[in-house]
N, C-alpha and C. Protein backbone atom coordinates (compact mmCIF):
# COMPACT_ATOMS: atom_id res chain seq x y z
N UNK A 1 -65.54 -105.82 -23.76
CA UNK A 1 -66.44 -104.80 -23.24
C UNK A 1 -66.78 -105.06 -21.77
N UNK A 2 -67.26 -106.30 -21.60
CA UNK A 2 -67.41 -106.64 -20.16
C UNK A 2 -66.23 -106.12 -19.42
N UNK A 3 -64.56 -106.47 -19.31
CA UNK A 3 -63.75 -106.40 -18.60
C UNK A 3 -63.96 -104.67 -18.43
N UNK A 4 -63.95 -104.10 -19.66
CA UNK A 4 -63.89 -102.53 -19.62
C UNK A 4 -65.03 -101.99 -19.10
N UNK A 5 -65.95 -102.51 -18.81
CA UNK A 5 -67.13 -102.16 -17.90
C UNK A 5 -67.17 -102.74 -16.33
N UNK A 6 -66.54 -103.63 -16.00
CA UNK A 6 -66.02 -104.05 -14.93
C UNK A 6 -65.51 -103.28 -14.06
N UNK A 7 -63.97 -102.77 -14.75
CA UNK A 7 -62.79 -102.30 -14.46
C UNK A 7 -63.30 -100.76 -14.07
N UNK A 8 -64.54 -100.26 -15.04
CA UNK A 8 -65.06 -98.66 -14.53
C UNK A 8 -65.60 -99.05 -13.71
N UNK A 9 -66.61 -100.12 -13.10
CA UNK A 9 -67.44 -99.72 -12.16
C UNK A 9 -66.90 -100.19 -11.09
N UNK A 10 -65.39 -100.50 -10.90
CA UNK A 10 -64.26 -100.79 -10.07
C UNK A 10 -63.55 -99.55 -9.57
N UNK A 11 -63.72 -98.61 -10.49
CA UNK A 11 -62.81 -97.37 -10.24
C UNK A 11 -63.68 -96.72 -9.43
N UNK A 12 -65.06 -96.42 -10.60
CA UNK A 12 -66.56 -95.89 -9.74
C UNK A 12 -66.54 -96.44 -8.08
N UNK A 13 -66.73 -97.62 -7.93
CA UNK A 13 -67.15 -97.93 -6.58
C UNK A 13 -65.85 -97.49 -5.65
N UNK A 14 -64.29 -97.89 -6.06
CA UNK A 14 -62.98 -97.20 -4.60
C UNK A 14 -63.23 -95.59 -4.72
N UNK A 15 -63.99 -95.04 -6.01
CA UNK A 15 -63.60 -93.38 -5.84
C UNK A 15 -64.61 -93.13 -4.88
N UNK A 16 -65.92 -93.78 -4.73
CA UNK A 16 -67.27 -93.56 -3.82
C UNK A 16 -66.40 -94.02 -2.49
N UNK A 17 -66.10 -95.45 -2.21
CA UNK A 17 -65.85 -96.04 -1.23
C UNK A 17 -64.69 -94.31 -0.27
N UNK A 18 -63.47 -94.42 -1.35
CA UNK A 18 -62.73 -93.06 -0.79
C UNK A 18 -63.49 -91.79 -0.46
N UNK A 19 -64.20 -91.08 -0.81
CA UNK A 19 -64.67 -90.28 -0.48
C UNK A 19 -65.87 -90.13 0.20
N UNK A 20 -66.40 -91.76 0.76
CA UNK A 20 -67.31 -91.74 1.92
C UNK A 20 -66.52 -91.66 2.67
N UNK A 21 -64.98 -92.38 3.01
CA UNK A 21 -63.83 -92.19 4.36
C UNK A 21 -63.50 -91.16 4.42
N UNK A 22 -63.44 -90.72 3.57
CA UNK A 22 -62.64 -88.93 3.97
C UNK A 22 -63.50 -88.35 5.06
N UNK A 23 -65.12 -88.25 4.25
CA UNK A 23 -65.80 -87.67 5.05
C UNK A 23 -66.33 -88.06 6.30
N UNK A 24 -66.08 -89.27 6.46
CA UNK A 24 -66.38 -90.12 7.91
C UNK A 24 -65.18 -89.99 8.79
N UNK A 25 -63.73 -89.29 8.06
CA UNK A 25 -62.58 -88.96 9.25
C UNK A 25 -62.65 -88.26 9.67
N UNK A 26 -63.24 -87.06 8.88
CA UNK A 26 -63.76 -85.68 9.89
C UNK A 26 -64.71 -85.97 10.83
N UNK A 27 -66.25 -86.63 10.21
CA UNK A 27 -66.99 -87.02 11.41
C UNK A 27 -66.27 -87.63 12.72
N UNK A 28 -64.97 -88.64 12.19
CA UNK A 28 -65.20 -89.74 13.62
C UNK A 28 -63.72 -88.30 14.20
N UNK A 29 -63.09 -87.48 13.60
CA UNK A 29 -61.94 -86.53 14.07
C UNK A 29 -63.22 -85.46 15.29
N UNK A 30 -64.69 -84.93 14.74
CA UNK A 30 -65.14 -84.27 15.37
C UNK A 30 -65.72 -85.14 17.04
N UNK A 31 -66.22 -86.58 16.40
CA UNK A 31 -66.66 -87.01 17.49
C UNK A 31 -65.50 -87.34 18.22
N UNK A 32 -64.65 -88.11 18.29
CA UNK A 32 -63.86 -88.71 18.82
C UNK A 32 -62.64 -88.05 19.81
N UNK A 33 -61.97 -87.11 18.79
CA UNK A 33 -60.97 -85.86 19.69
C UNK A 33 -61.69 -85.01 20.53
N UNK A 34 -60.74 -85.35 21.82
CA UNK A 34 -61.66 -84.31 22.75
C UNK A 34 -61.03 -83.16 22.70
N UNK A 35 -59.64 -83.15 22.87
CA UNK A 35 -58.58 -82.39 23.00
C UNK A 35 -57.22 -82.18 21.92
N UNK A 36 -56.39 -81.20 21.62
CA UNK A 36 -55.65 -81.63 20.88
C UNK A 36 -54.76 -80.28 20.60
N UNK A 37 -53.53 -80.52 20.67
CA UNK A 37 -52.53 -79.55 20.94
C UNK A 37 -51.74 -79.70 19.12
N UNK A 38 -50.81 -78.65 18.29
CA UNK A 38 -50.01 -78.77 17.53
C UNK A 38 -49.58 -77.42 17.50
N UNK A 39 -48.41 -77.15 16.98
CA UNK A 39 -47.38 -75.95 15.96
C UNK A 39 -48.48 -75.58 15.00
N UNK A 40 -48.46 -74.76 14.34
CA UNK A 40 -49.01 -74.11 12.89
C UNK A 40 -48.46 -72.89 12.29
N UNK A 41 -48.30 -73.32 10.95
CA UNK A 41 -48.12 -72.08 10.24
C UNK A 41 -49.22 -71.88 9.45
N UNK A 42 -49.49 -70.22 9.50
CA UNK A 42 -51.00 -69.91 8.40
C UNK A 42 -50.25 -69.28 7.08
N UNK A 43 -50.50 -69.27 6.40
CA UNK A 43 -50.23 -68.56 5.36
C UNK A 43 -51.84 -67.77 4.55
N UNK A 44 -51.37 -66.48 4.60
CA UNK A 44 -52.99 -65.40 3.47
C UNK A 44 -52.91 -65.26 2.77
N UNK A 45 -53.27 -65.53 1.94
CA UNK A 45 -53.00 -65.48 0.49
C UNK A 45 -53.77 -64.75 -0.36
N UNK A 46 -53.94 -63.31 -0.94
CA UNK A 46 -54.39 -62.19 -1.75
C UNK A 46 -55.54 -62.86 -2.96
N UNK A 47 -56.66 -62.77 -2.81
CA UNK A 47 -57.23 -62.73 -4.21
C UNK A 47 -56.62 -63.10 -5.36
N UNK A 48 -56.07 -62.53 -5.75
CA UNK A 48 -55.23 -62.65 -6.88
C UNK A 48 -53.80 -63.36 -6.78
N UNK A 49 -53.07 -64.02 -5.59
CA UNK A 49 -52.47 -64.41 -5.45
C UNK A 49 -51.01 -63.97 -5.12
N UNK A 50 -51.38 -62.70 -5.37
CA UNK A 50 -49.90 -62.21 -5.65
C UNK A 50 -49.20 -61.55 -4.53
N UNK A 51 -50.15 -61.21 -3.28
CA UNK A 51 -49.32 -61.54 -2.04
C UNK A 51 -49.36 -61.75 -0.84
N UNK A 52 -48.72 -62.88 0.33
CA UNK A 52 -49.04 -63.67 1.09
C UNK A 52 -48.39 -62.94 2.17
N UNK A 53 -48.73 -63.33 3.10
CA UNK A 53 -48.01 -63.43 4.87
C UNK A 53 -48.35 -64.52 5.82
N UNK A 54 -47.20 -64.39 6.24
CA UNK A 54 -46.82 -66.23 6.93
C UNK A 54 -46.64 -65.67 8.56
N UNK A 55 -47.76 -66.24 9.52
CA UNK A 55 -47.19 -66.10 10.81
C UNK A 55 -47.33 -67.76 11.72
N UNK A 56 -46.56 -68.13 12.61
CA UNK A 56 -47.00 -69.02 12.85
C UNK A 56 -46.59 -69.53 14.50
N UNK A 57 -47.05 -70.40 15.20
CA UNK A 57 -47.24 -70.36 16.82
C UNK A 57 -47.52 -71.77 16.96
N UNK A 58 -48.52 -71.71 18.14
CA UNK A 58 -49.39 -72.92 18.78
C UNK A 58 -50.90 -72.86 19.01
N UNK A 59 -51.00 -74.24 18.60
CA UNK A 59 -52.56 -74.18 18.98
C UNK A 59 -53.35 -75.33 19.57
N UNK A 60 -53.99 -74.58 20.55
CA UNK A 60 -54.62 -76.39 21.15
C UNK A 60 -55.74 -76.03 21.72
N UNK A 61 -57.00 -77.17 21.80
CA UNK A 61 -58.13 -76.73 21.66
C UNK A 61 -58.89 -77.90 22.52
N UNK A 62 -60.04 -78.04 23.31
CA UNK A 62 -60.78 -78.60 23.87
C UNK A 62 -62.13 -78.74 23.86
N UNK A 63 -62.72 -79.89 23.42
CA UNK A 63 -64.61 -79.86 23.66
C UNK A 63 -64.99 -79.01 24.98
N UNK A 64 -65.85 -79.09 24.96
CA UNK A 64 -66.59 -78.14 23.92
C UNK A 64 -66.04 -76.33 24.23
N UNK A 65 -65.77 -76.10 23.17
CA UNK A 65 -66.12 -74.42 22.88
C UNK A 65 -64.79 -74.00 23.36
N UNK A 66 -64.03 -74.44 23.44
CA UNK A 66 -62.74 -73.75 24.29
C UNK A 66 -61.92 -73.88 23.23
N UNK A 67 -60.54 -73.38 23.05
CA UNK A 67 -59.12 -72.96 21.82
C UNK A 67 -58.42 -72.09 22.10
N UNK A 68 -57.14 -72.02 21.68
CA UNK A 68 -56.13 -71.05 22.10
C UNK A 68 -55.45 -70.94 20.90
N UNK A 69 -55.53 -69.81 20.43
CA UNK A 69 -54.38 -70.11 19.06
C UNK A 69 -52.94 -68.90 19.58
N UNK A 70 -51.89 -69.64 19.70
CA UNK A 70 -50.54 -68.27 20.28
C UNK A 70 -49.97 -68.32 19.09
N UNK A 71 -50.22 -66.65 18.74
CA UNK A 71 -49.32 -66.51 17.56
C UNK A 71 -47.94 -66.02 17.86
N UNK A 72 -46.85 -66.47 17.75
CA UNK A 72 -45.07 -66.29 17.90
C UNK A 72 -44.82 -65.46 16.92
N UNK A 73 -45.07 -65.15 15.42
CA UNK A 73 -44.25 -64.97 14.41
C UNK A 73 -45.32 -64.57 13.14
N UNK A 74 -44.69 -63.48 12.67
CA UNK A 74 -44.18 -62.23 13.29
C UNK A 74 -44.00 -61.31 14.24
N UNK A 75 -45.60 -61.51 14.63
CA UNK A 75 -46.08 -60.97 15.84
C UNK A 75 -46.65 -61.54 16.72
N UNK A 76 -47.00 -60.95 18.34
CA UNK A 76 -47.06 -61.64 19.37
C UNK A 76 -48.33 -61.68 19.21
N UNK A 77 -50.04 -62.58 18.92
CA UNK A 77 -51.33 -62.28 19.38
C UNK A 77 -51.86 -63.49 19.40
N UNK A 78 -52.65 -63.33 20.55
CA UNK A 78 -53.79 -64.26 21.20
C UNK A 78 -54.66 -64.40 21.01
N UNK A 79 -55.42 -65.69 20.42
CA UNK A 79 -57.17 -65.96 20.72
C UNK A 79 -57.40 -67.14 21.17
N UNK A 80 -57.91 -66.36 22.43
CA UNK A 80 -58.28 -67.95 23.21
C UNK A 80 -60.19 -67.54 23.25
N UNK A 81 -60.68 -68.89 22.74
CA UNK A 81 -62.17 -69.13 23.60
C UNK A 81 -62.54 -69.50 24.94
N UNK A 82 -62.72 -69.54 25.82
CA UNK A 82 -63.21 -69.99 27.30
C UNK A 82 -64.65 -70.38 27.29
N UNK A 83 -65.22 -70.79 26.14
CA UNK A 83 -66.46 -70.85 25.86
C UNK A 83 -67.68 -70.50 26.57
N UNK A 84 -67.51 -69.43 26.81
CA UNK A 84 -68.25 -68.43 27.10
C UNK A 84 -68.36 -66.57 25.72
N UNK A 85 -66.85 -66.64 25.87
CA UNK A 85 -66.23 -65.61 25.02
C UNK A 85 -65.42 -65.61 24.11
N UNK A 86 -64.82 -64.92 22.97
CA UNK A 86 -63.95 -65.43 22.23
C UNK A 86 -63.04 -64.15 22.46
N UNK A 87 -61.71 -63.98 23.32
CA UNK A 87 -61.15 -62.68 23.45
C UNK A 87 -59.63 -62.65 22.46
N UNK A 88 -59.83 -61.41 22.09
CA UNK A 88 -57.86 -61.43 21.01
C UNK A 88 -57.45 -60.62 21.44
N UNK A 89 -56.18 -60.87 21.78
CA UNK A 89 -54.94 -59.45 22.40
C UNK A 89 -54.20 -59.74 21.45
N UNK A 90 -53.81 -58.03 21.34
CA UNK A 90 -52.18 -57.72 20.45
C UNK A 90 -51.69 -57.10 21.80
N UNK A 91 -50.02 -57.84 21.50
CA UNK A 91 -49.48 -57.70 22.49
C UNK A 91 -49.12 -56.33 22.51
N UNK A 92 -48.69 -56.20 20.92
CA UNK A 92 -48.07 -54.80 20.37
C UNK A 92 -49.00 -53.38 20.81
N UNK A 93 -50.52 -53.63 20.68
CA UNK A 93 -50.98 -52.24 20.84
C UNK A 93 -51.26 -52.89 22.72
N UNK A 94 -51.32 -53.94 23.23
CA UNK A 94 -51.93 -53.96 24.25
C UNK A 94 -53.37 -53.34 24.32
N UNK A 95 -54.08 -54.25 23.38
CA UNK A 95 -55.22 -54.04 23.13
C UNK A 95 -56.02 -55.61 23.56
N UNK A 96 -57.13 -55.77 24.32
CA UNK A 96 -57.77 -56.82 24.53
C UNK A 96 -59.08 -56.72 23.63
N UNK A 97 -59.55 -57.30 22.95
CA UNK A 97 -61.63 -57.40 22.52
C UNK A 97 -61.78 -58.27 22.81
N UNK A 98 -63.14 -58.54 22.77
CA UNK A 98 -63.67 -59.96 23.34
C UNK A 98 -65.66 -59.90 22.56
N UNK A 99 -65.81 -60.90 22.42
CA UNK A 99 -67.14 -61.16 21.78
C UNK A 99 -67.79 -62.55 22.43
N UNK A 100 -69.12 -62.78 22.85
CA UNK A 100 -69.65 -63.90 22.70
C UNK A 100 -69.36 -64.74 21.93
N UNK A 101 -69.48 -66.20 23.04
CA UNK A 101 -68.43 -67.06 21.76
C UNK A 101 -69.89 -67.28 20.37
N UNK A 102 -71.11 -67.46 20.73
CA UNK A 102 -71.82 -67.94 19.94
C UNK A 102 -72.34 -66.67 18.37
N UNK A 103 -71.68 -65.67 18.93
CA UNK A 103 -71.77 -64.45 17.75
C UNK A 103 -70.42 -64.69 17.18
N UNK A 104 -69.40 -64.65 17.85
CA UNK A 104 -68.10 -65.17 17.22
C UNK A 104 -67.80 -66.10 16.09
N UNK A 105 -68.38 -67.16 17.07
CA UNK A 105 -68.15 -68.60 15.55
C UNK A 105 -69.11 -68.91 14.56
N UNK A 106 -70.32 -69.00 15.25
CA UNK A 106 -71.55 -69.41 14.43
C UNK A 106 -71.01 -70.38 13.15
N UNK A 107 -71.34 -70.53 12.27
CA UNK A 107 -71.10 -71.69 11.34
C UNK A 107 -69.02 -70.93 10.89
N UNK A 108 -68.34 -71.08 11.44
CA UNK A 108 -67.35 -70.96 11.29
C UNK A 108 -65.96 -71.48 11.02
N UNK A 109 -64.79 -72.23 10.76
CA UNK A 109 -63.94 -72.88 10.51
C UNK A 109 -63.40 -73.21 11.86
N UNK A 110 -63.42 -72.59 12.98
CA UNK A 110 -63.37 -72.83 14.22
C UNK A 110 -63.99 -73.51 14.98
N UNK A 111 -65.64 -73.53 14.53
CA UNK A 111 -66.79 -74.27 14.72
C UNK A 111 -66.18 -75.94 14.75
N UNK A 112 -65.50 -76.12 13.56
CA UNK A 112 -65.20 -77.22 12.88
C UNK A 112 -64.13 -78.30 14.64
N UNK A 113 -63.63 -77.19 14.75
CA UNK A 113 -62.17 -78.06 15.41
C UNK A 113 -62.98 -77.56 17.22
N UNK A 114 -63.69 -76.57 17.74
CA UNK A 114 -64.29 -76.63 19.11
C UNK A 114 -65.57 -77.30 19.26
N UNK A 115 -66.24 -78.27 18.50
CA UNK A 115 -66.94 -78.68 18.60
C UNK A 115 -68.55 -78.10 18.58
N UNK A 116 -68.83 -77.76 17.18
CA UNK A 116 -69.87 -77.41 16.60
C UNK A 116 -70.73 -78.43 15.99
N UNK A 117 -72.16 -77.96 15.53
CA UNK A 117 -72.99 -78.82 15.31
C UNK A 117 -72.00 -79.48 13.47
N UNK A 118 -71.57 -80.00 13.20
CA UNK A 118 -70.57 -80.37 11.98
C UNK A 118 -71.95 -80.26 10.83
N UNK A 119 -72.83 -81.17 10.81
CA UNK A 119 -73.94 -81.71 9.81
C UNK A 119 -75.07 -80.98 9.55
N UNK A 120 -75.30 -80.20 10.90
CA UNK A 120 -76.44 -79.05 10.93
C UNK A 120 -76.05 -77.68 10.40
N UNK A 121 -74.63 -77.66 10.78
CA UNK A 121 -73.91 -76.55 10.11
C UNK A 121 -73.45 -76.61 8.68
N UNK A 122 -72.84 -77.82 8.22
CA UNK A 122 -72.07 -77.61 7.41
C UNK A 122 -72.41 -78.87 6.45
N UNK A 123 -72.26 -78.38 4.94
CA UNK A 123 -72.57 -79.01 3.76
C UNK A 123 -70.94 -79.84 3.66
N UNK A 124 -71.03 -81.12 3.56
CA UNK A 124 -69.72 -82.06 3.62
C UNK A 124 -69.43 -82.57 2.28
N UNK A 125 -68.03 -82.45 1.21
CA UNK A 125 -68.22 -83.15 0.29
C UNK A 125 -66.61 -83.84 0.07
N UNK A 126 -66.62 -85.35 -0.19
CA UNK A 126 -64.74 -85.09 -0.32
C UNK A 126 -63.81 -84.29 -1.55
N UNK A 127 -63.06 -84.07 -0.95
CA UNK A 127 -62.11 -83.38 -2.11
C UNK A 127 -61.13 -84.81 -2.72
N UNK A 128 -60.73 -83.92 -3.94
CA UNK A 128 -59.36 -85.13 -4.80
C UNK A 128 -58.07 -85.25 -3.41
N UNK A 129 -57.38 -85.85 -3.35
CA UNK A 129 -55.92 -86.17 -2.43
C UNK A 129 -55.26 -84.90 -3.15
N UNK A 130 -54.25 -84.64 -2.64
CA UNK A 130 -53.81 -83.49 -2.87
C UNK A 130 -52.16 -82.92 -2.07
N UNK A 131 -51.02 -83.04 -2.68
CA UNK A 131 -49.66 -82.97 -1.79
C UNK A 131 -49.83 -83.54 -0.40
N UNK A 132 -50.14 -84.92 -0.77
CA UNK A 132 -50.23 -86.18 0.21
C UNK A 132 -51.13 -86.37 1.12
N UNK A 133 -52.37 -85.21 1.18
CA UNK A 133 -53.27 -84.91 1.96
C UNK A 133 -54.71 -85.43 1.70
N UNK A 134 -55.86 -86.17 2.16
CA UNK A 134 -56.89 -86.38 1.81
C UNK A 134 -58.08 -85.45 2.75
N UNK A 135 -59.04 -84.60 1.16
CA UNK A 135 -59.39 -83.58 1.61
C UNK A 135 -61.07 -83.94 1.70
N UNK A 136 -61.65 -83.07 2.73
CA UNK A 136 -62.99 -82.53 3.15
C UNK A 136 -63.15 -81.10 2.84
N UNK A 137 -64.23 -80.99 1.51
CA UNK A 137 -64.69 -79.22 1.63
C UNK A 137 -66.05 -79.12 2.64
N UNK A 138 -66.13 -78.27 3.92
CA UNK A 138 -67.56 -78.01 4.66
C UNK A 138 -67.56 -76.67 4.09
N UNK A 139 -69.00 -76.97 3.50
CA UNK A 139 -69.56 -75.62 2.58
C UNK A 139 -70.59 -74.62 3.99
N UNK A 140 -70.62 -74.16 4.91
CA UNK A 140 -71.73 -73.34 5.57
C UNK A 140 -72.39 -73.46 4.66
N UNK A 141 -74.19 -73.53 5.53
CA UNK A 141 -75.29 -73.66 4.84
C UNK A 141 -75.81 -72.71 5.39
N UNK A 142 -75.36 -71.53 5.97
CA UNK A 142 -75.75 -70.35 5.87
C UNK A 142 -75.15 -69.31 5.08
N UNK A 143 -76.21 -68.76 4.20
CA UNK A 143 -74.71 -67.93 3.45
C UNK A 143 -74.75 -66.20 3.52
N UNK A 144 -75.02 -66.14 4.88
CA UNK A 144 -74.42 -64.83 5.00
C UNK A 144 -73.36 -64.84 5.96
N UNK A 145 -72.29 -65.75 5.63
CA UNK A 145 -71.38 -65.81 7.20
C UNK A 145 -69.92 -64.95 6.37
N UNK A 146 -69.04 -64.89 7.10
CA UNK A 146 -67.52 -64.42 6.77
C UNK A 146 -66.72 -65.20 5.69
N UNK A 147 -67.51 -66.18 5.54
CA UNK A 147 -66.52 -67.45 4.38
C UNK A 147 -67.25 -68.00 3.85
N UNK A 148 -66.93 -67.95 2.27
CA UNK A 148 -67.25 -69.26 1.75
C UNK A 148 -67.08 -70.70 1.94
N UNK A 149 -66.14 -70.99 2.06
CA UNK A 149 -65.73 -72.70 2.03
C UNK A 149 -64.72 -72.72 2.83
N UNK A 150 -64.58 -74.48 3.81
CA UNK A 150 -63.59 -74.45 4.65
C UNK A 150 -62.95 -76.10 3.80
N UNK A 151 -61.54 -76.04 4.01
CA UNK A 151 -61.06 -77.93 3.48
C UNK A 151 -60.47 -78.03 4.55
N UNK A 152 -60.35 -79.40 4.75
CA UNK A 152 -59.94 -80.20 6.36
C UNK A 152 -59.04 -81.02 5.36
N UNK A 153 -57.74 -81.07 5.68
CA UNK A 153 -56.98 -82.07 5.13
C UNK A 153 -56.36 -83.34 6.25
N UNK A 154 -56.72 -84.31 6.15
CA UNK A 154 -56.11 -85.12 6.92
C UNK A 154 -55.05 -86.04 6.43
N UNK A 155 -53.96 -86.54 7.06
CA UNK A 155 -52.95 -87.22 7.04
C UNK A 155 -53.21 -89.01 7.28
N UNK A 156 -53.77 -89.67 6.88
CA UNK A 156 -54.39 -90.79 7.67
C UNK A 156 -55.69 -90.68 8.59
N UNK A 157 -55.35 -90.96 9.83
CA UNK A 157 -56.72 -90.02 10.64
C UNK A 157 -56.17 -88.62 11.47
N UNK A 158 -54.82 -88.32 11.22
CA UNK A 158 -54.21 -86.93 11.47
C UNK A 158 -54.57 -86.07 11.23
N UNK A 159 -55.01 -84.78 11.76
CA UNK A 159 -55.63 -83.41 11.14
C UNK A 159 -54.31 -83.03 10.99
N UNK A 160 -54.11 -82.69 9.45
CA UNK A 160 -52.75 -82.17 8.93
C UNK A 160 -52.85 -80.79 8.77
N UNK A 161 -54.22 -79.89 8.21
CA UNK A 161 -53.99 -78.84 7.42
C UNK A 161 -55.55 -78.33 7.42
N UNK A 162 -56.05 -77.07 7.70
CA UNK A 162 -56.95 -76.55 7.05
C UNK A 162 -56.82 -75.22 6.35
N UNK A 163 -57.55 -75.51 5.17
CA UNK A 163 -57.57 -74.08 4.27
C UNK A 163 -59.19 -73.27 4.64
N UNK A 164 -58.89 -72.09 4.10
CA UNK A 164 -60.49 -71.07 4.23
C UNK A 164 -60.53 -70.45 2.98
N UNK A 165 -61.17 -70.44 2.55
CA UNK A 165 -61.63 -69.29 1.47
C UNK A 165 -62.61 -68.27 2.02
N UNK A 166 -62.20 -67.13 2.19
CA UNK A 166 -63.33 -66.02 2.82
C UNK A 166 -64.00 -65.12 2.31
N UNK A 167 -65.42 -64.32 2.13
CA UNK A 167 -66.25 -63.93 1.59
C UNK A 167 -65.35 -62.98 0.49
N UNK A 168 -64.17 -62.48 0.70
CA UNK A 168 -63.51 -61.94 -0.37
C UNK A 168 -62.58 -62.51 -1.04
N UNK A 169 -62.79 -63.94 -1.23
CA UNK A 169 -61.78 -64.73 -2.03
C UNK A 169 -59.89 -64.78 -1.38
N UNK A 170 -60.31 -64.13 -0.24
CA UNK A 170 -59.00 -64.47 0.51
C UNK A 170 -58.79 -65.58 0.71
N UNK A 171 -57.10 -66.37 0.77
CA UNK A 171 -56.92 -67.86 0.94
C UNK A 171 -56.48 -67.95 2.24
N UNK A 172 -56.68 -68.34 3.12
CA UNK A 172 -56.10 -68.79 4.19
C UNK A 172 -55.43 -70.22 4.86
N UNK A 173 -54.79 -70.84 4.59
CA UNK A 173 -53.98 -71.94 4.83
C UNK A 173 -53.31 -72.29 6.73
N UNK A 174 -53.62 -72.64 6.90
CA UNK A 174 -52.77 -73.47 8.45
C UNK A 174 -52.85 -74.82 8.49
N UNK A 175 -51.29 -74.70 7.87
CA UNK A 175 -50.44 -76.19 8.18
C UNK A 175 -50.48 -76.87 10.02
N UNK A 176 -51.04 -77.67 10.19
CA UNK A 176 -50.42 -78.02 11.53
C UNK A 176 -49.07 -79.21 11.71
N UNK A 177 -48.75 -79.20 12.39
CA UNK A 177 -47.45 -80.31 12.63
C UNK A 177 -47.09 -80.54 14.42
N UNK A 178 -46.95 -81.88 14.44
CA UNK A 178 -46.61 -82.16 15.67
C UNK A 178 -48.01 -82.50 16.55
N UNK A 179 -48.83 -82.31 15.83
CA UNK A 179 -50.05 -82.54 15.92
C UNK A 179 -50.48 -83.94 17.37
N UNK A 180 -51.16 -83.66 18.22
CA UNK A 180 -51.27 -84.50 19.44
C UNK A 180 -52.53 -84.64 20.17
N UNK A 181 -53.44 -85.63 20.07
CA UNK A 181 -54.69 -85.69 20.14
C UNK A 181 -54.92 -86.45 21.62
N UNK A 182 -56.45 -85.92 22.35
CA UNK A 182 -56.41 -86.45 23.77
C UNK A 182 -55.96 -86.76 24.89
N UNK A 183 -54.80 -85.69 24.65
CA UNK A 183 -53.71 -85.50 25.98
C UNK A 183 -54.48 -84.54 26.81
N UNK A 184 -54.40 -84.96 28.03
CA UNK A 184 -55.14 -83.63 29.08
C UNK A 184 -54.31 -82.74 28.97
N UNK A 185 -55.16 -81.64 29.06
CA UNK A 185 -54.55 -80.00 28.65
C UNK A 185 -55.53 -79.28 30.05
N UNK A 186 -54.54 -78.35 31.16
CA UNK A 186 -55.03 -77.87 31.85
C UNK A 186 -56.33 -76.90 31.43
N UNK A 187 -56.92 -76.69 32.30
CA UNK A 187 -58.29 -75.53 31.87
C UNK A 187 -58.14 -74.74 31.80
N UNK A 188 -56.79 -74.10 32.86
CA UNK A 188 -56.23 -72.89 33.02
C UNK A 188 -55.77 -72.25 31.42
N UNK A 189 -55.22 -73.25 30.81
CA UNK A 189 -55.22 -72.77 29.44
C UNK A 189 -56.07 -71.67 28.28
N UNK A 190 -57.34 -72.11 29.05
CA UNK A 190 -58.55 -71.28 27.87
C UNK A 190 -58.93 -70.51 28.81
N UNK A 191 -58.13 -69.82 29.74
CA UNK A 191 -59.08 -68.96 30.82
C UNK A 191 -57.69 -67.75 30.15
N UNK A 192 -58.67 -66.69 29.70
CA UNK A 192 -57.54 -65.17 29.02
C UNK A 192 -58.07 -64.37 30.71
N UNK A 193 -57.08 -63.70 30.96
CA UNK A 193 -56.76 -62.45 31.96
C UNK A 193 -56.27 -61.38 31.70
N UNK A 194 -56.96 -60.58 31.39
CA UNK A 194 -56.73 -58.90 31.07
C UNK A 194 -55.20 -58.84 31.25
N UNK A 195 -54.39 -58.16 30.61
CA UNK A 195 -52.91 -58.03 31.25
C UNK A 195 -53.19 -56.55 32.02
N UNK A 196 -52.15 -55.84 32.73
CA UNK A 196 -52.02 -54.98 33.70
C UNK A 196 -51.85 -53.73 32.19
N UNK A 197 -53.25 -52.64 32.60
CA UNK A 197 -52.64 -51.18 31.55
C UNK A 197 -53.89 -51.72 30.61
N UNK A 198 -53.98 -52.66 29.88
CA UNK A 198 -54.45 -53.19 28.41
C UNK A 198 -56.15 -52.43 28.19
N UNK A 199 -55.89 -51.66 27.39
CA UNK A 199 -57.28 -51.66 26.52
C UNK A 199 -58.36 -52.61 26.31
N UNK A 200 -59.47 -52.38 26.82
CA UNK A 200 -60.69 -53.71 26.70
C UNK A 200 -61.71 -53.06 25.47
N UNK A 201 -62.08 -54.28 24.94
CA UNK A 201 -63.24 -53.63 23.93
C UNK A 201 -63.80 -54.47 23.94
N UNK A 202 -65.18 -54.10 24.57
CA UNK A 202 -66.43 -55.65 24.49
C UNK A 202 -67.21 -55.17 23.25
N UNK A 203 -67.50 -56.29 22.50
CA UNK A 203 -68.20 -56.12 21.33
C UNK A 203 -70.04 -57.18 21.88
């Protein structure tokens, strides 16, 4: 009985010990990365599951408040923050909007990776490992936002993957790869410029 009471409160203490690190990789991923460039594919995934769309580009992002996500595939569209604003062009309609960044993100999955309040915002719990990934769910502790739940999957201390679940049970998935942390990234990057002709819509 002893050994078999041992041996649980052996399992008990690495499953605690693991899932205080998970959640301390996101902390030391929020404090620590200033900057950080990768590839991504998103995949949406229907309520019910039954049907998805896959587009996928680049994305790289800077403390505070700044991000660029270039979508390649299928289609051509932009969201960059300049943290000031959060603006999206389709290339296709040549359409620009743009919103305050702080109405934009507010407790948001974006919040997570431009450097938001992490602890003030967001309820932290670890997830099980999962197709080689060790996971973080941040629950918003506001709950009138666009999403339910965000998971941070990391690779070691690699940001591999985040999923969204959104106020309509939509799945949202972006794999990253190639993933590259604290390389200087010009500024010019998060600065968007109207293209020549383009439709503006300030919200």
């Amino acid at each position: 009985m002893k050994k078999i009471l041992v041996s649980t409160l052996l399992m008990v203490a690495a499953v605690a010990a693991h899932a205080q690190s998970t959640v301390d990789t996101l902390k030391e991923f929020v404090r620590d990365v200033k900057t950080g460039r990768a590839e991504f594919t998103q995949t949406v995934t229907s309520p019910d599951g039954a049907k998805k769309k896959t587009s996928s580009g680049k994305f790289e992002f800077s403390r505070p408040n700044r991000f660029r996500f270039t979508y390649l595939k299928p289609f051509e569209q932009l969201i960059v923050a300049d943290g000031q604003k959060v603006w999206i062009y389709d290339a296709d309609l040549n359409q620009a909007s743009s919103r305050k960044f702080s109405q934009a993100l507010g407790s948001t999955p974006a919040a997570l990776l431009a450097g938001g309040s992490l602890e003030k915002d967001f309820d932290l719990a670890a997830q099980p490992s999962k197709d080689g990934l060790d996971w973080v769910e941040a629950t918003p502790k506001a709950k009138d936002g666009s999403f339910k739940s965000v998971r941070v999957g990391f690779k070691g201390k690699t940001l591999s993957a985040i999923e969204v679940v959104d106020a309509f049970n939509q799945r949202s998935l972006l794999q990253f790869s190639q993933f590259v942390a604290n390389e200087p990234i010009k500024a010019e990057t998060f600065v968007f410029t109207v293209p020549k002709g383009a439709d503006v819509i300030e919200q």
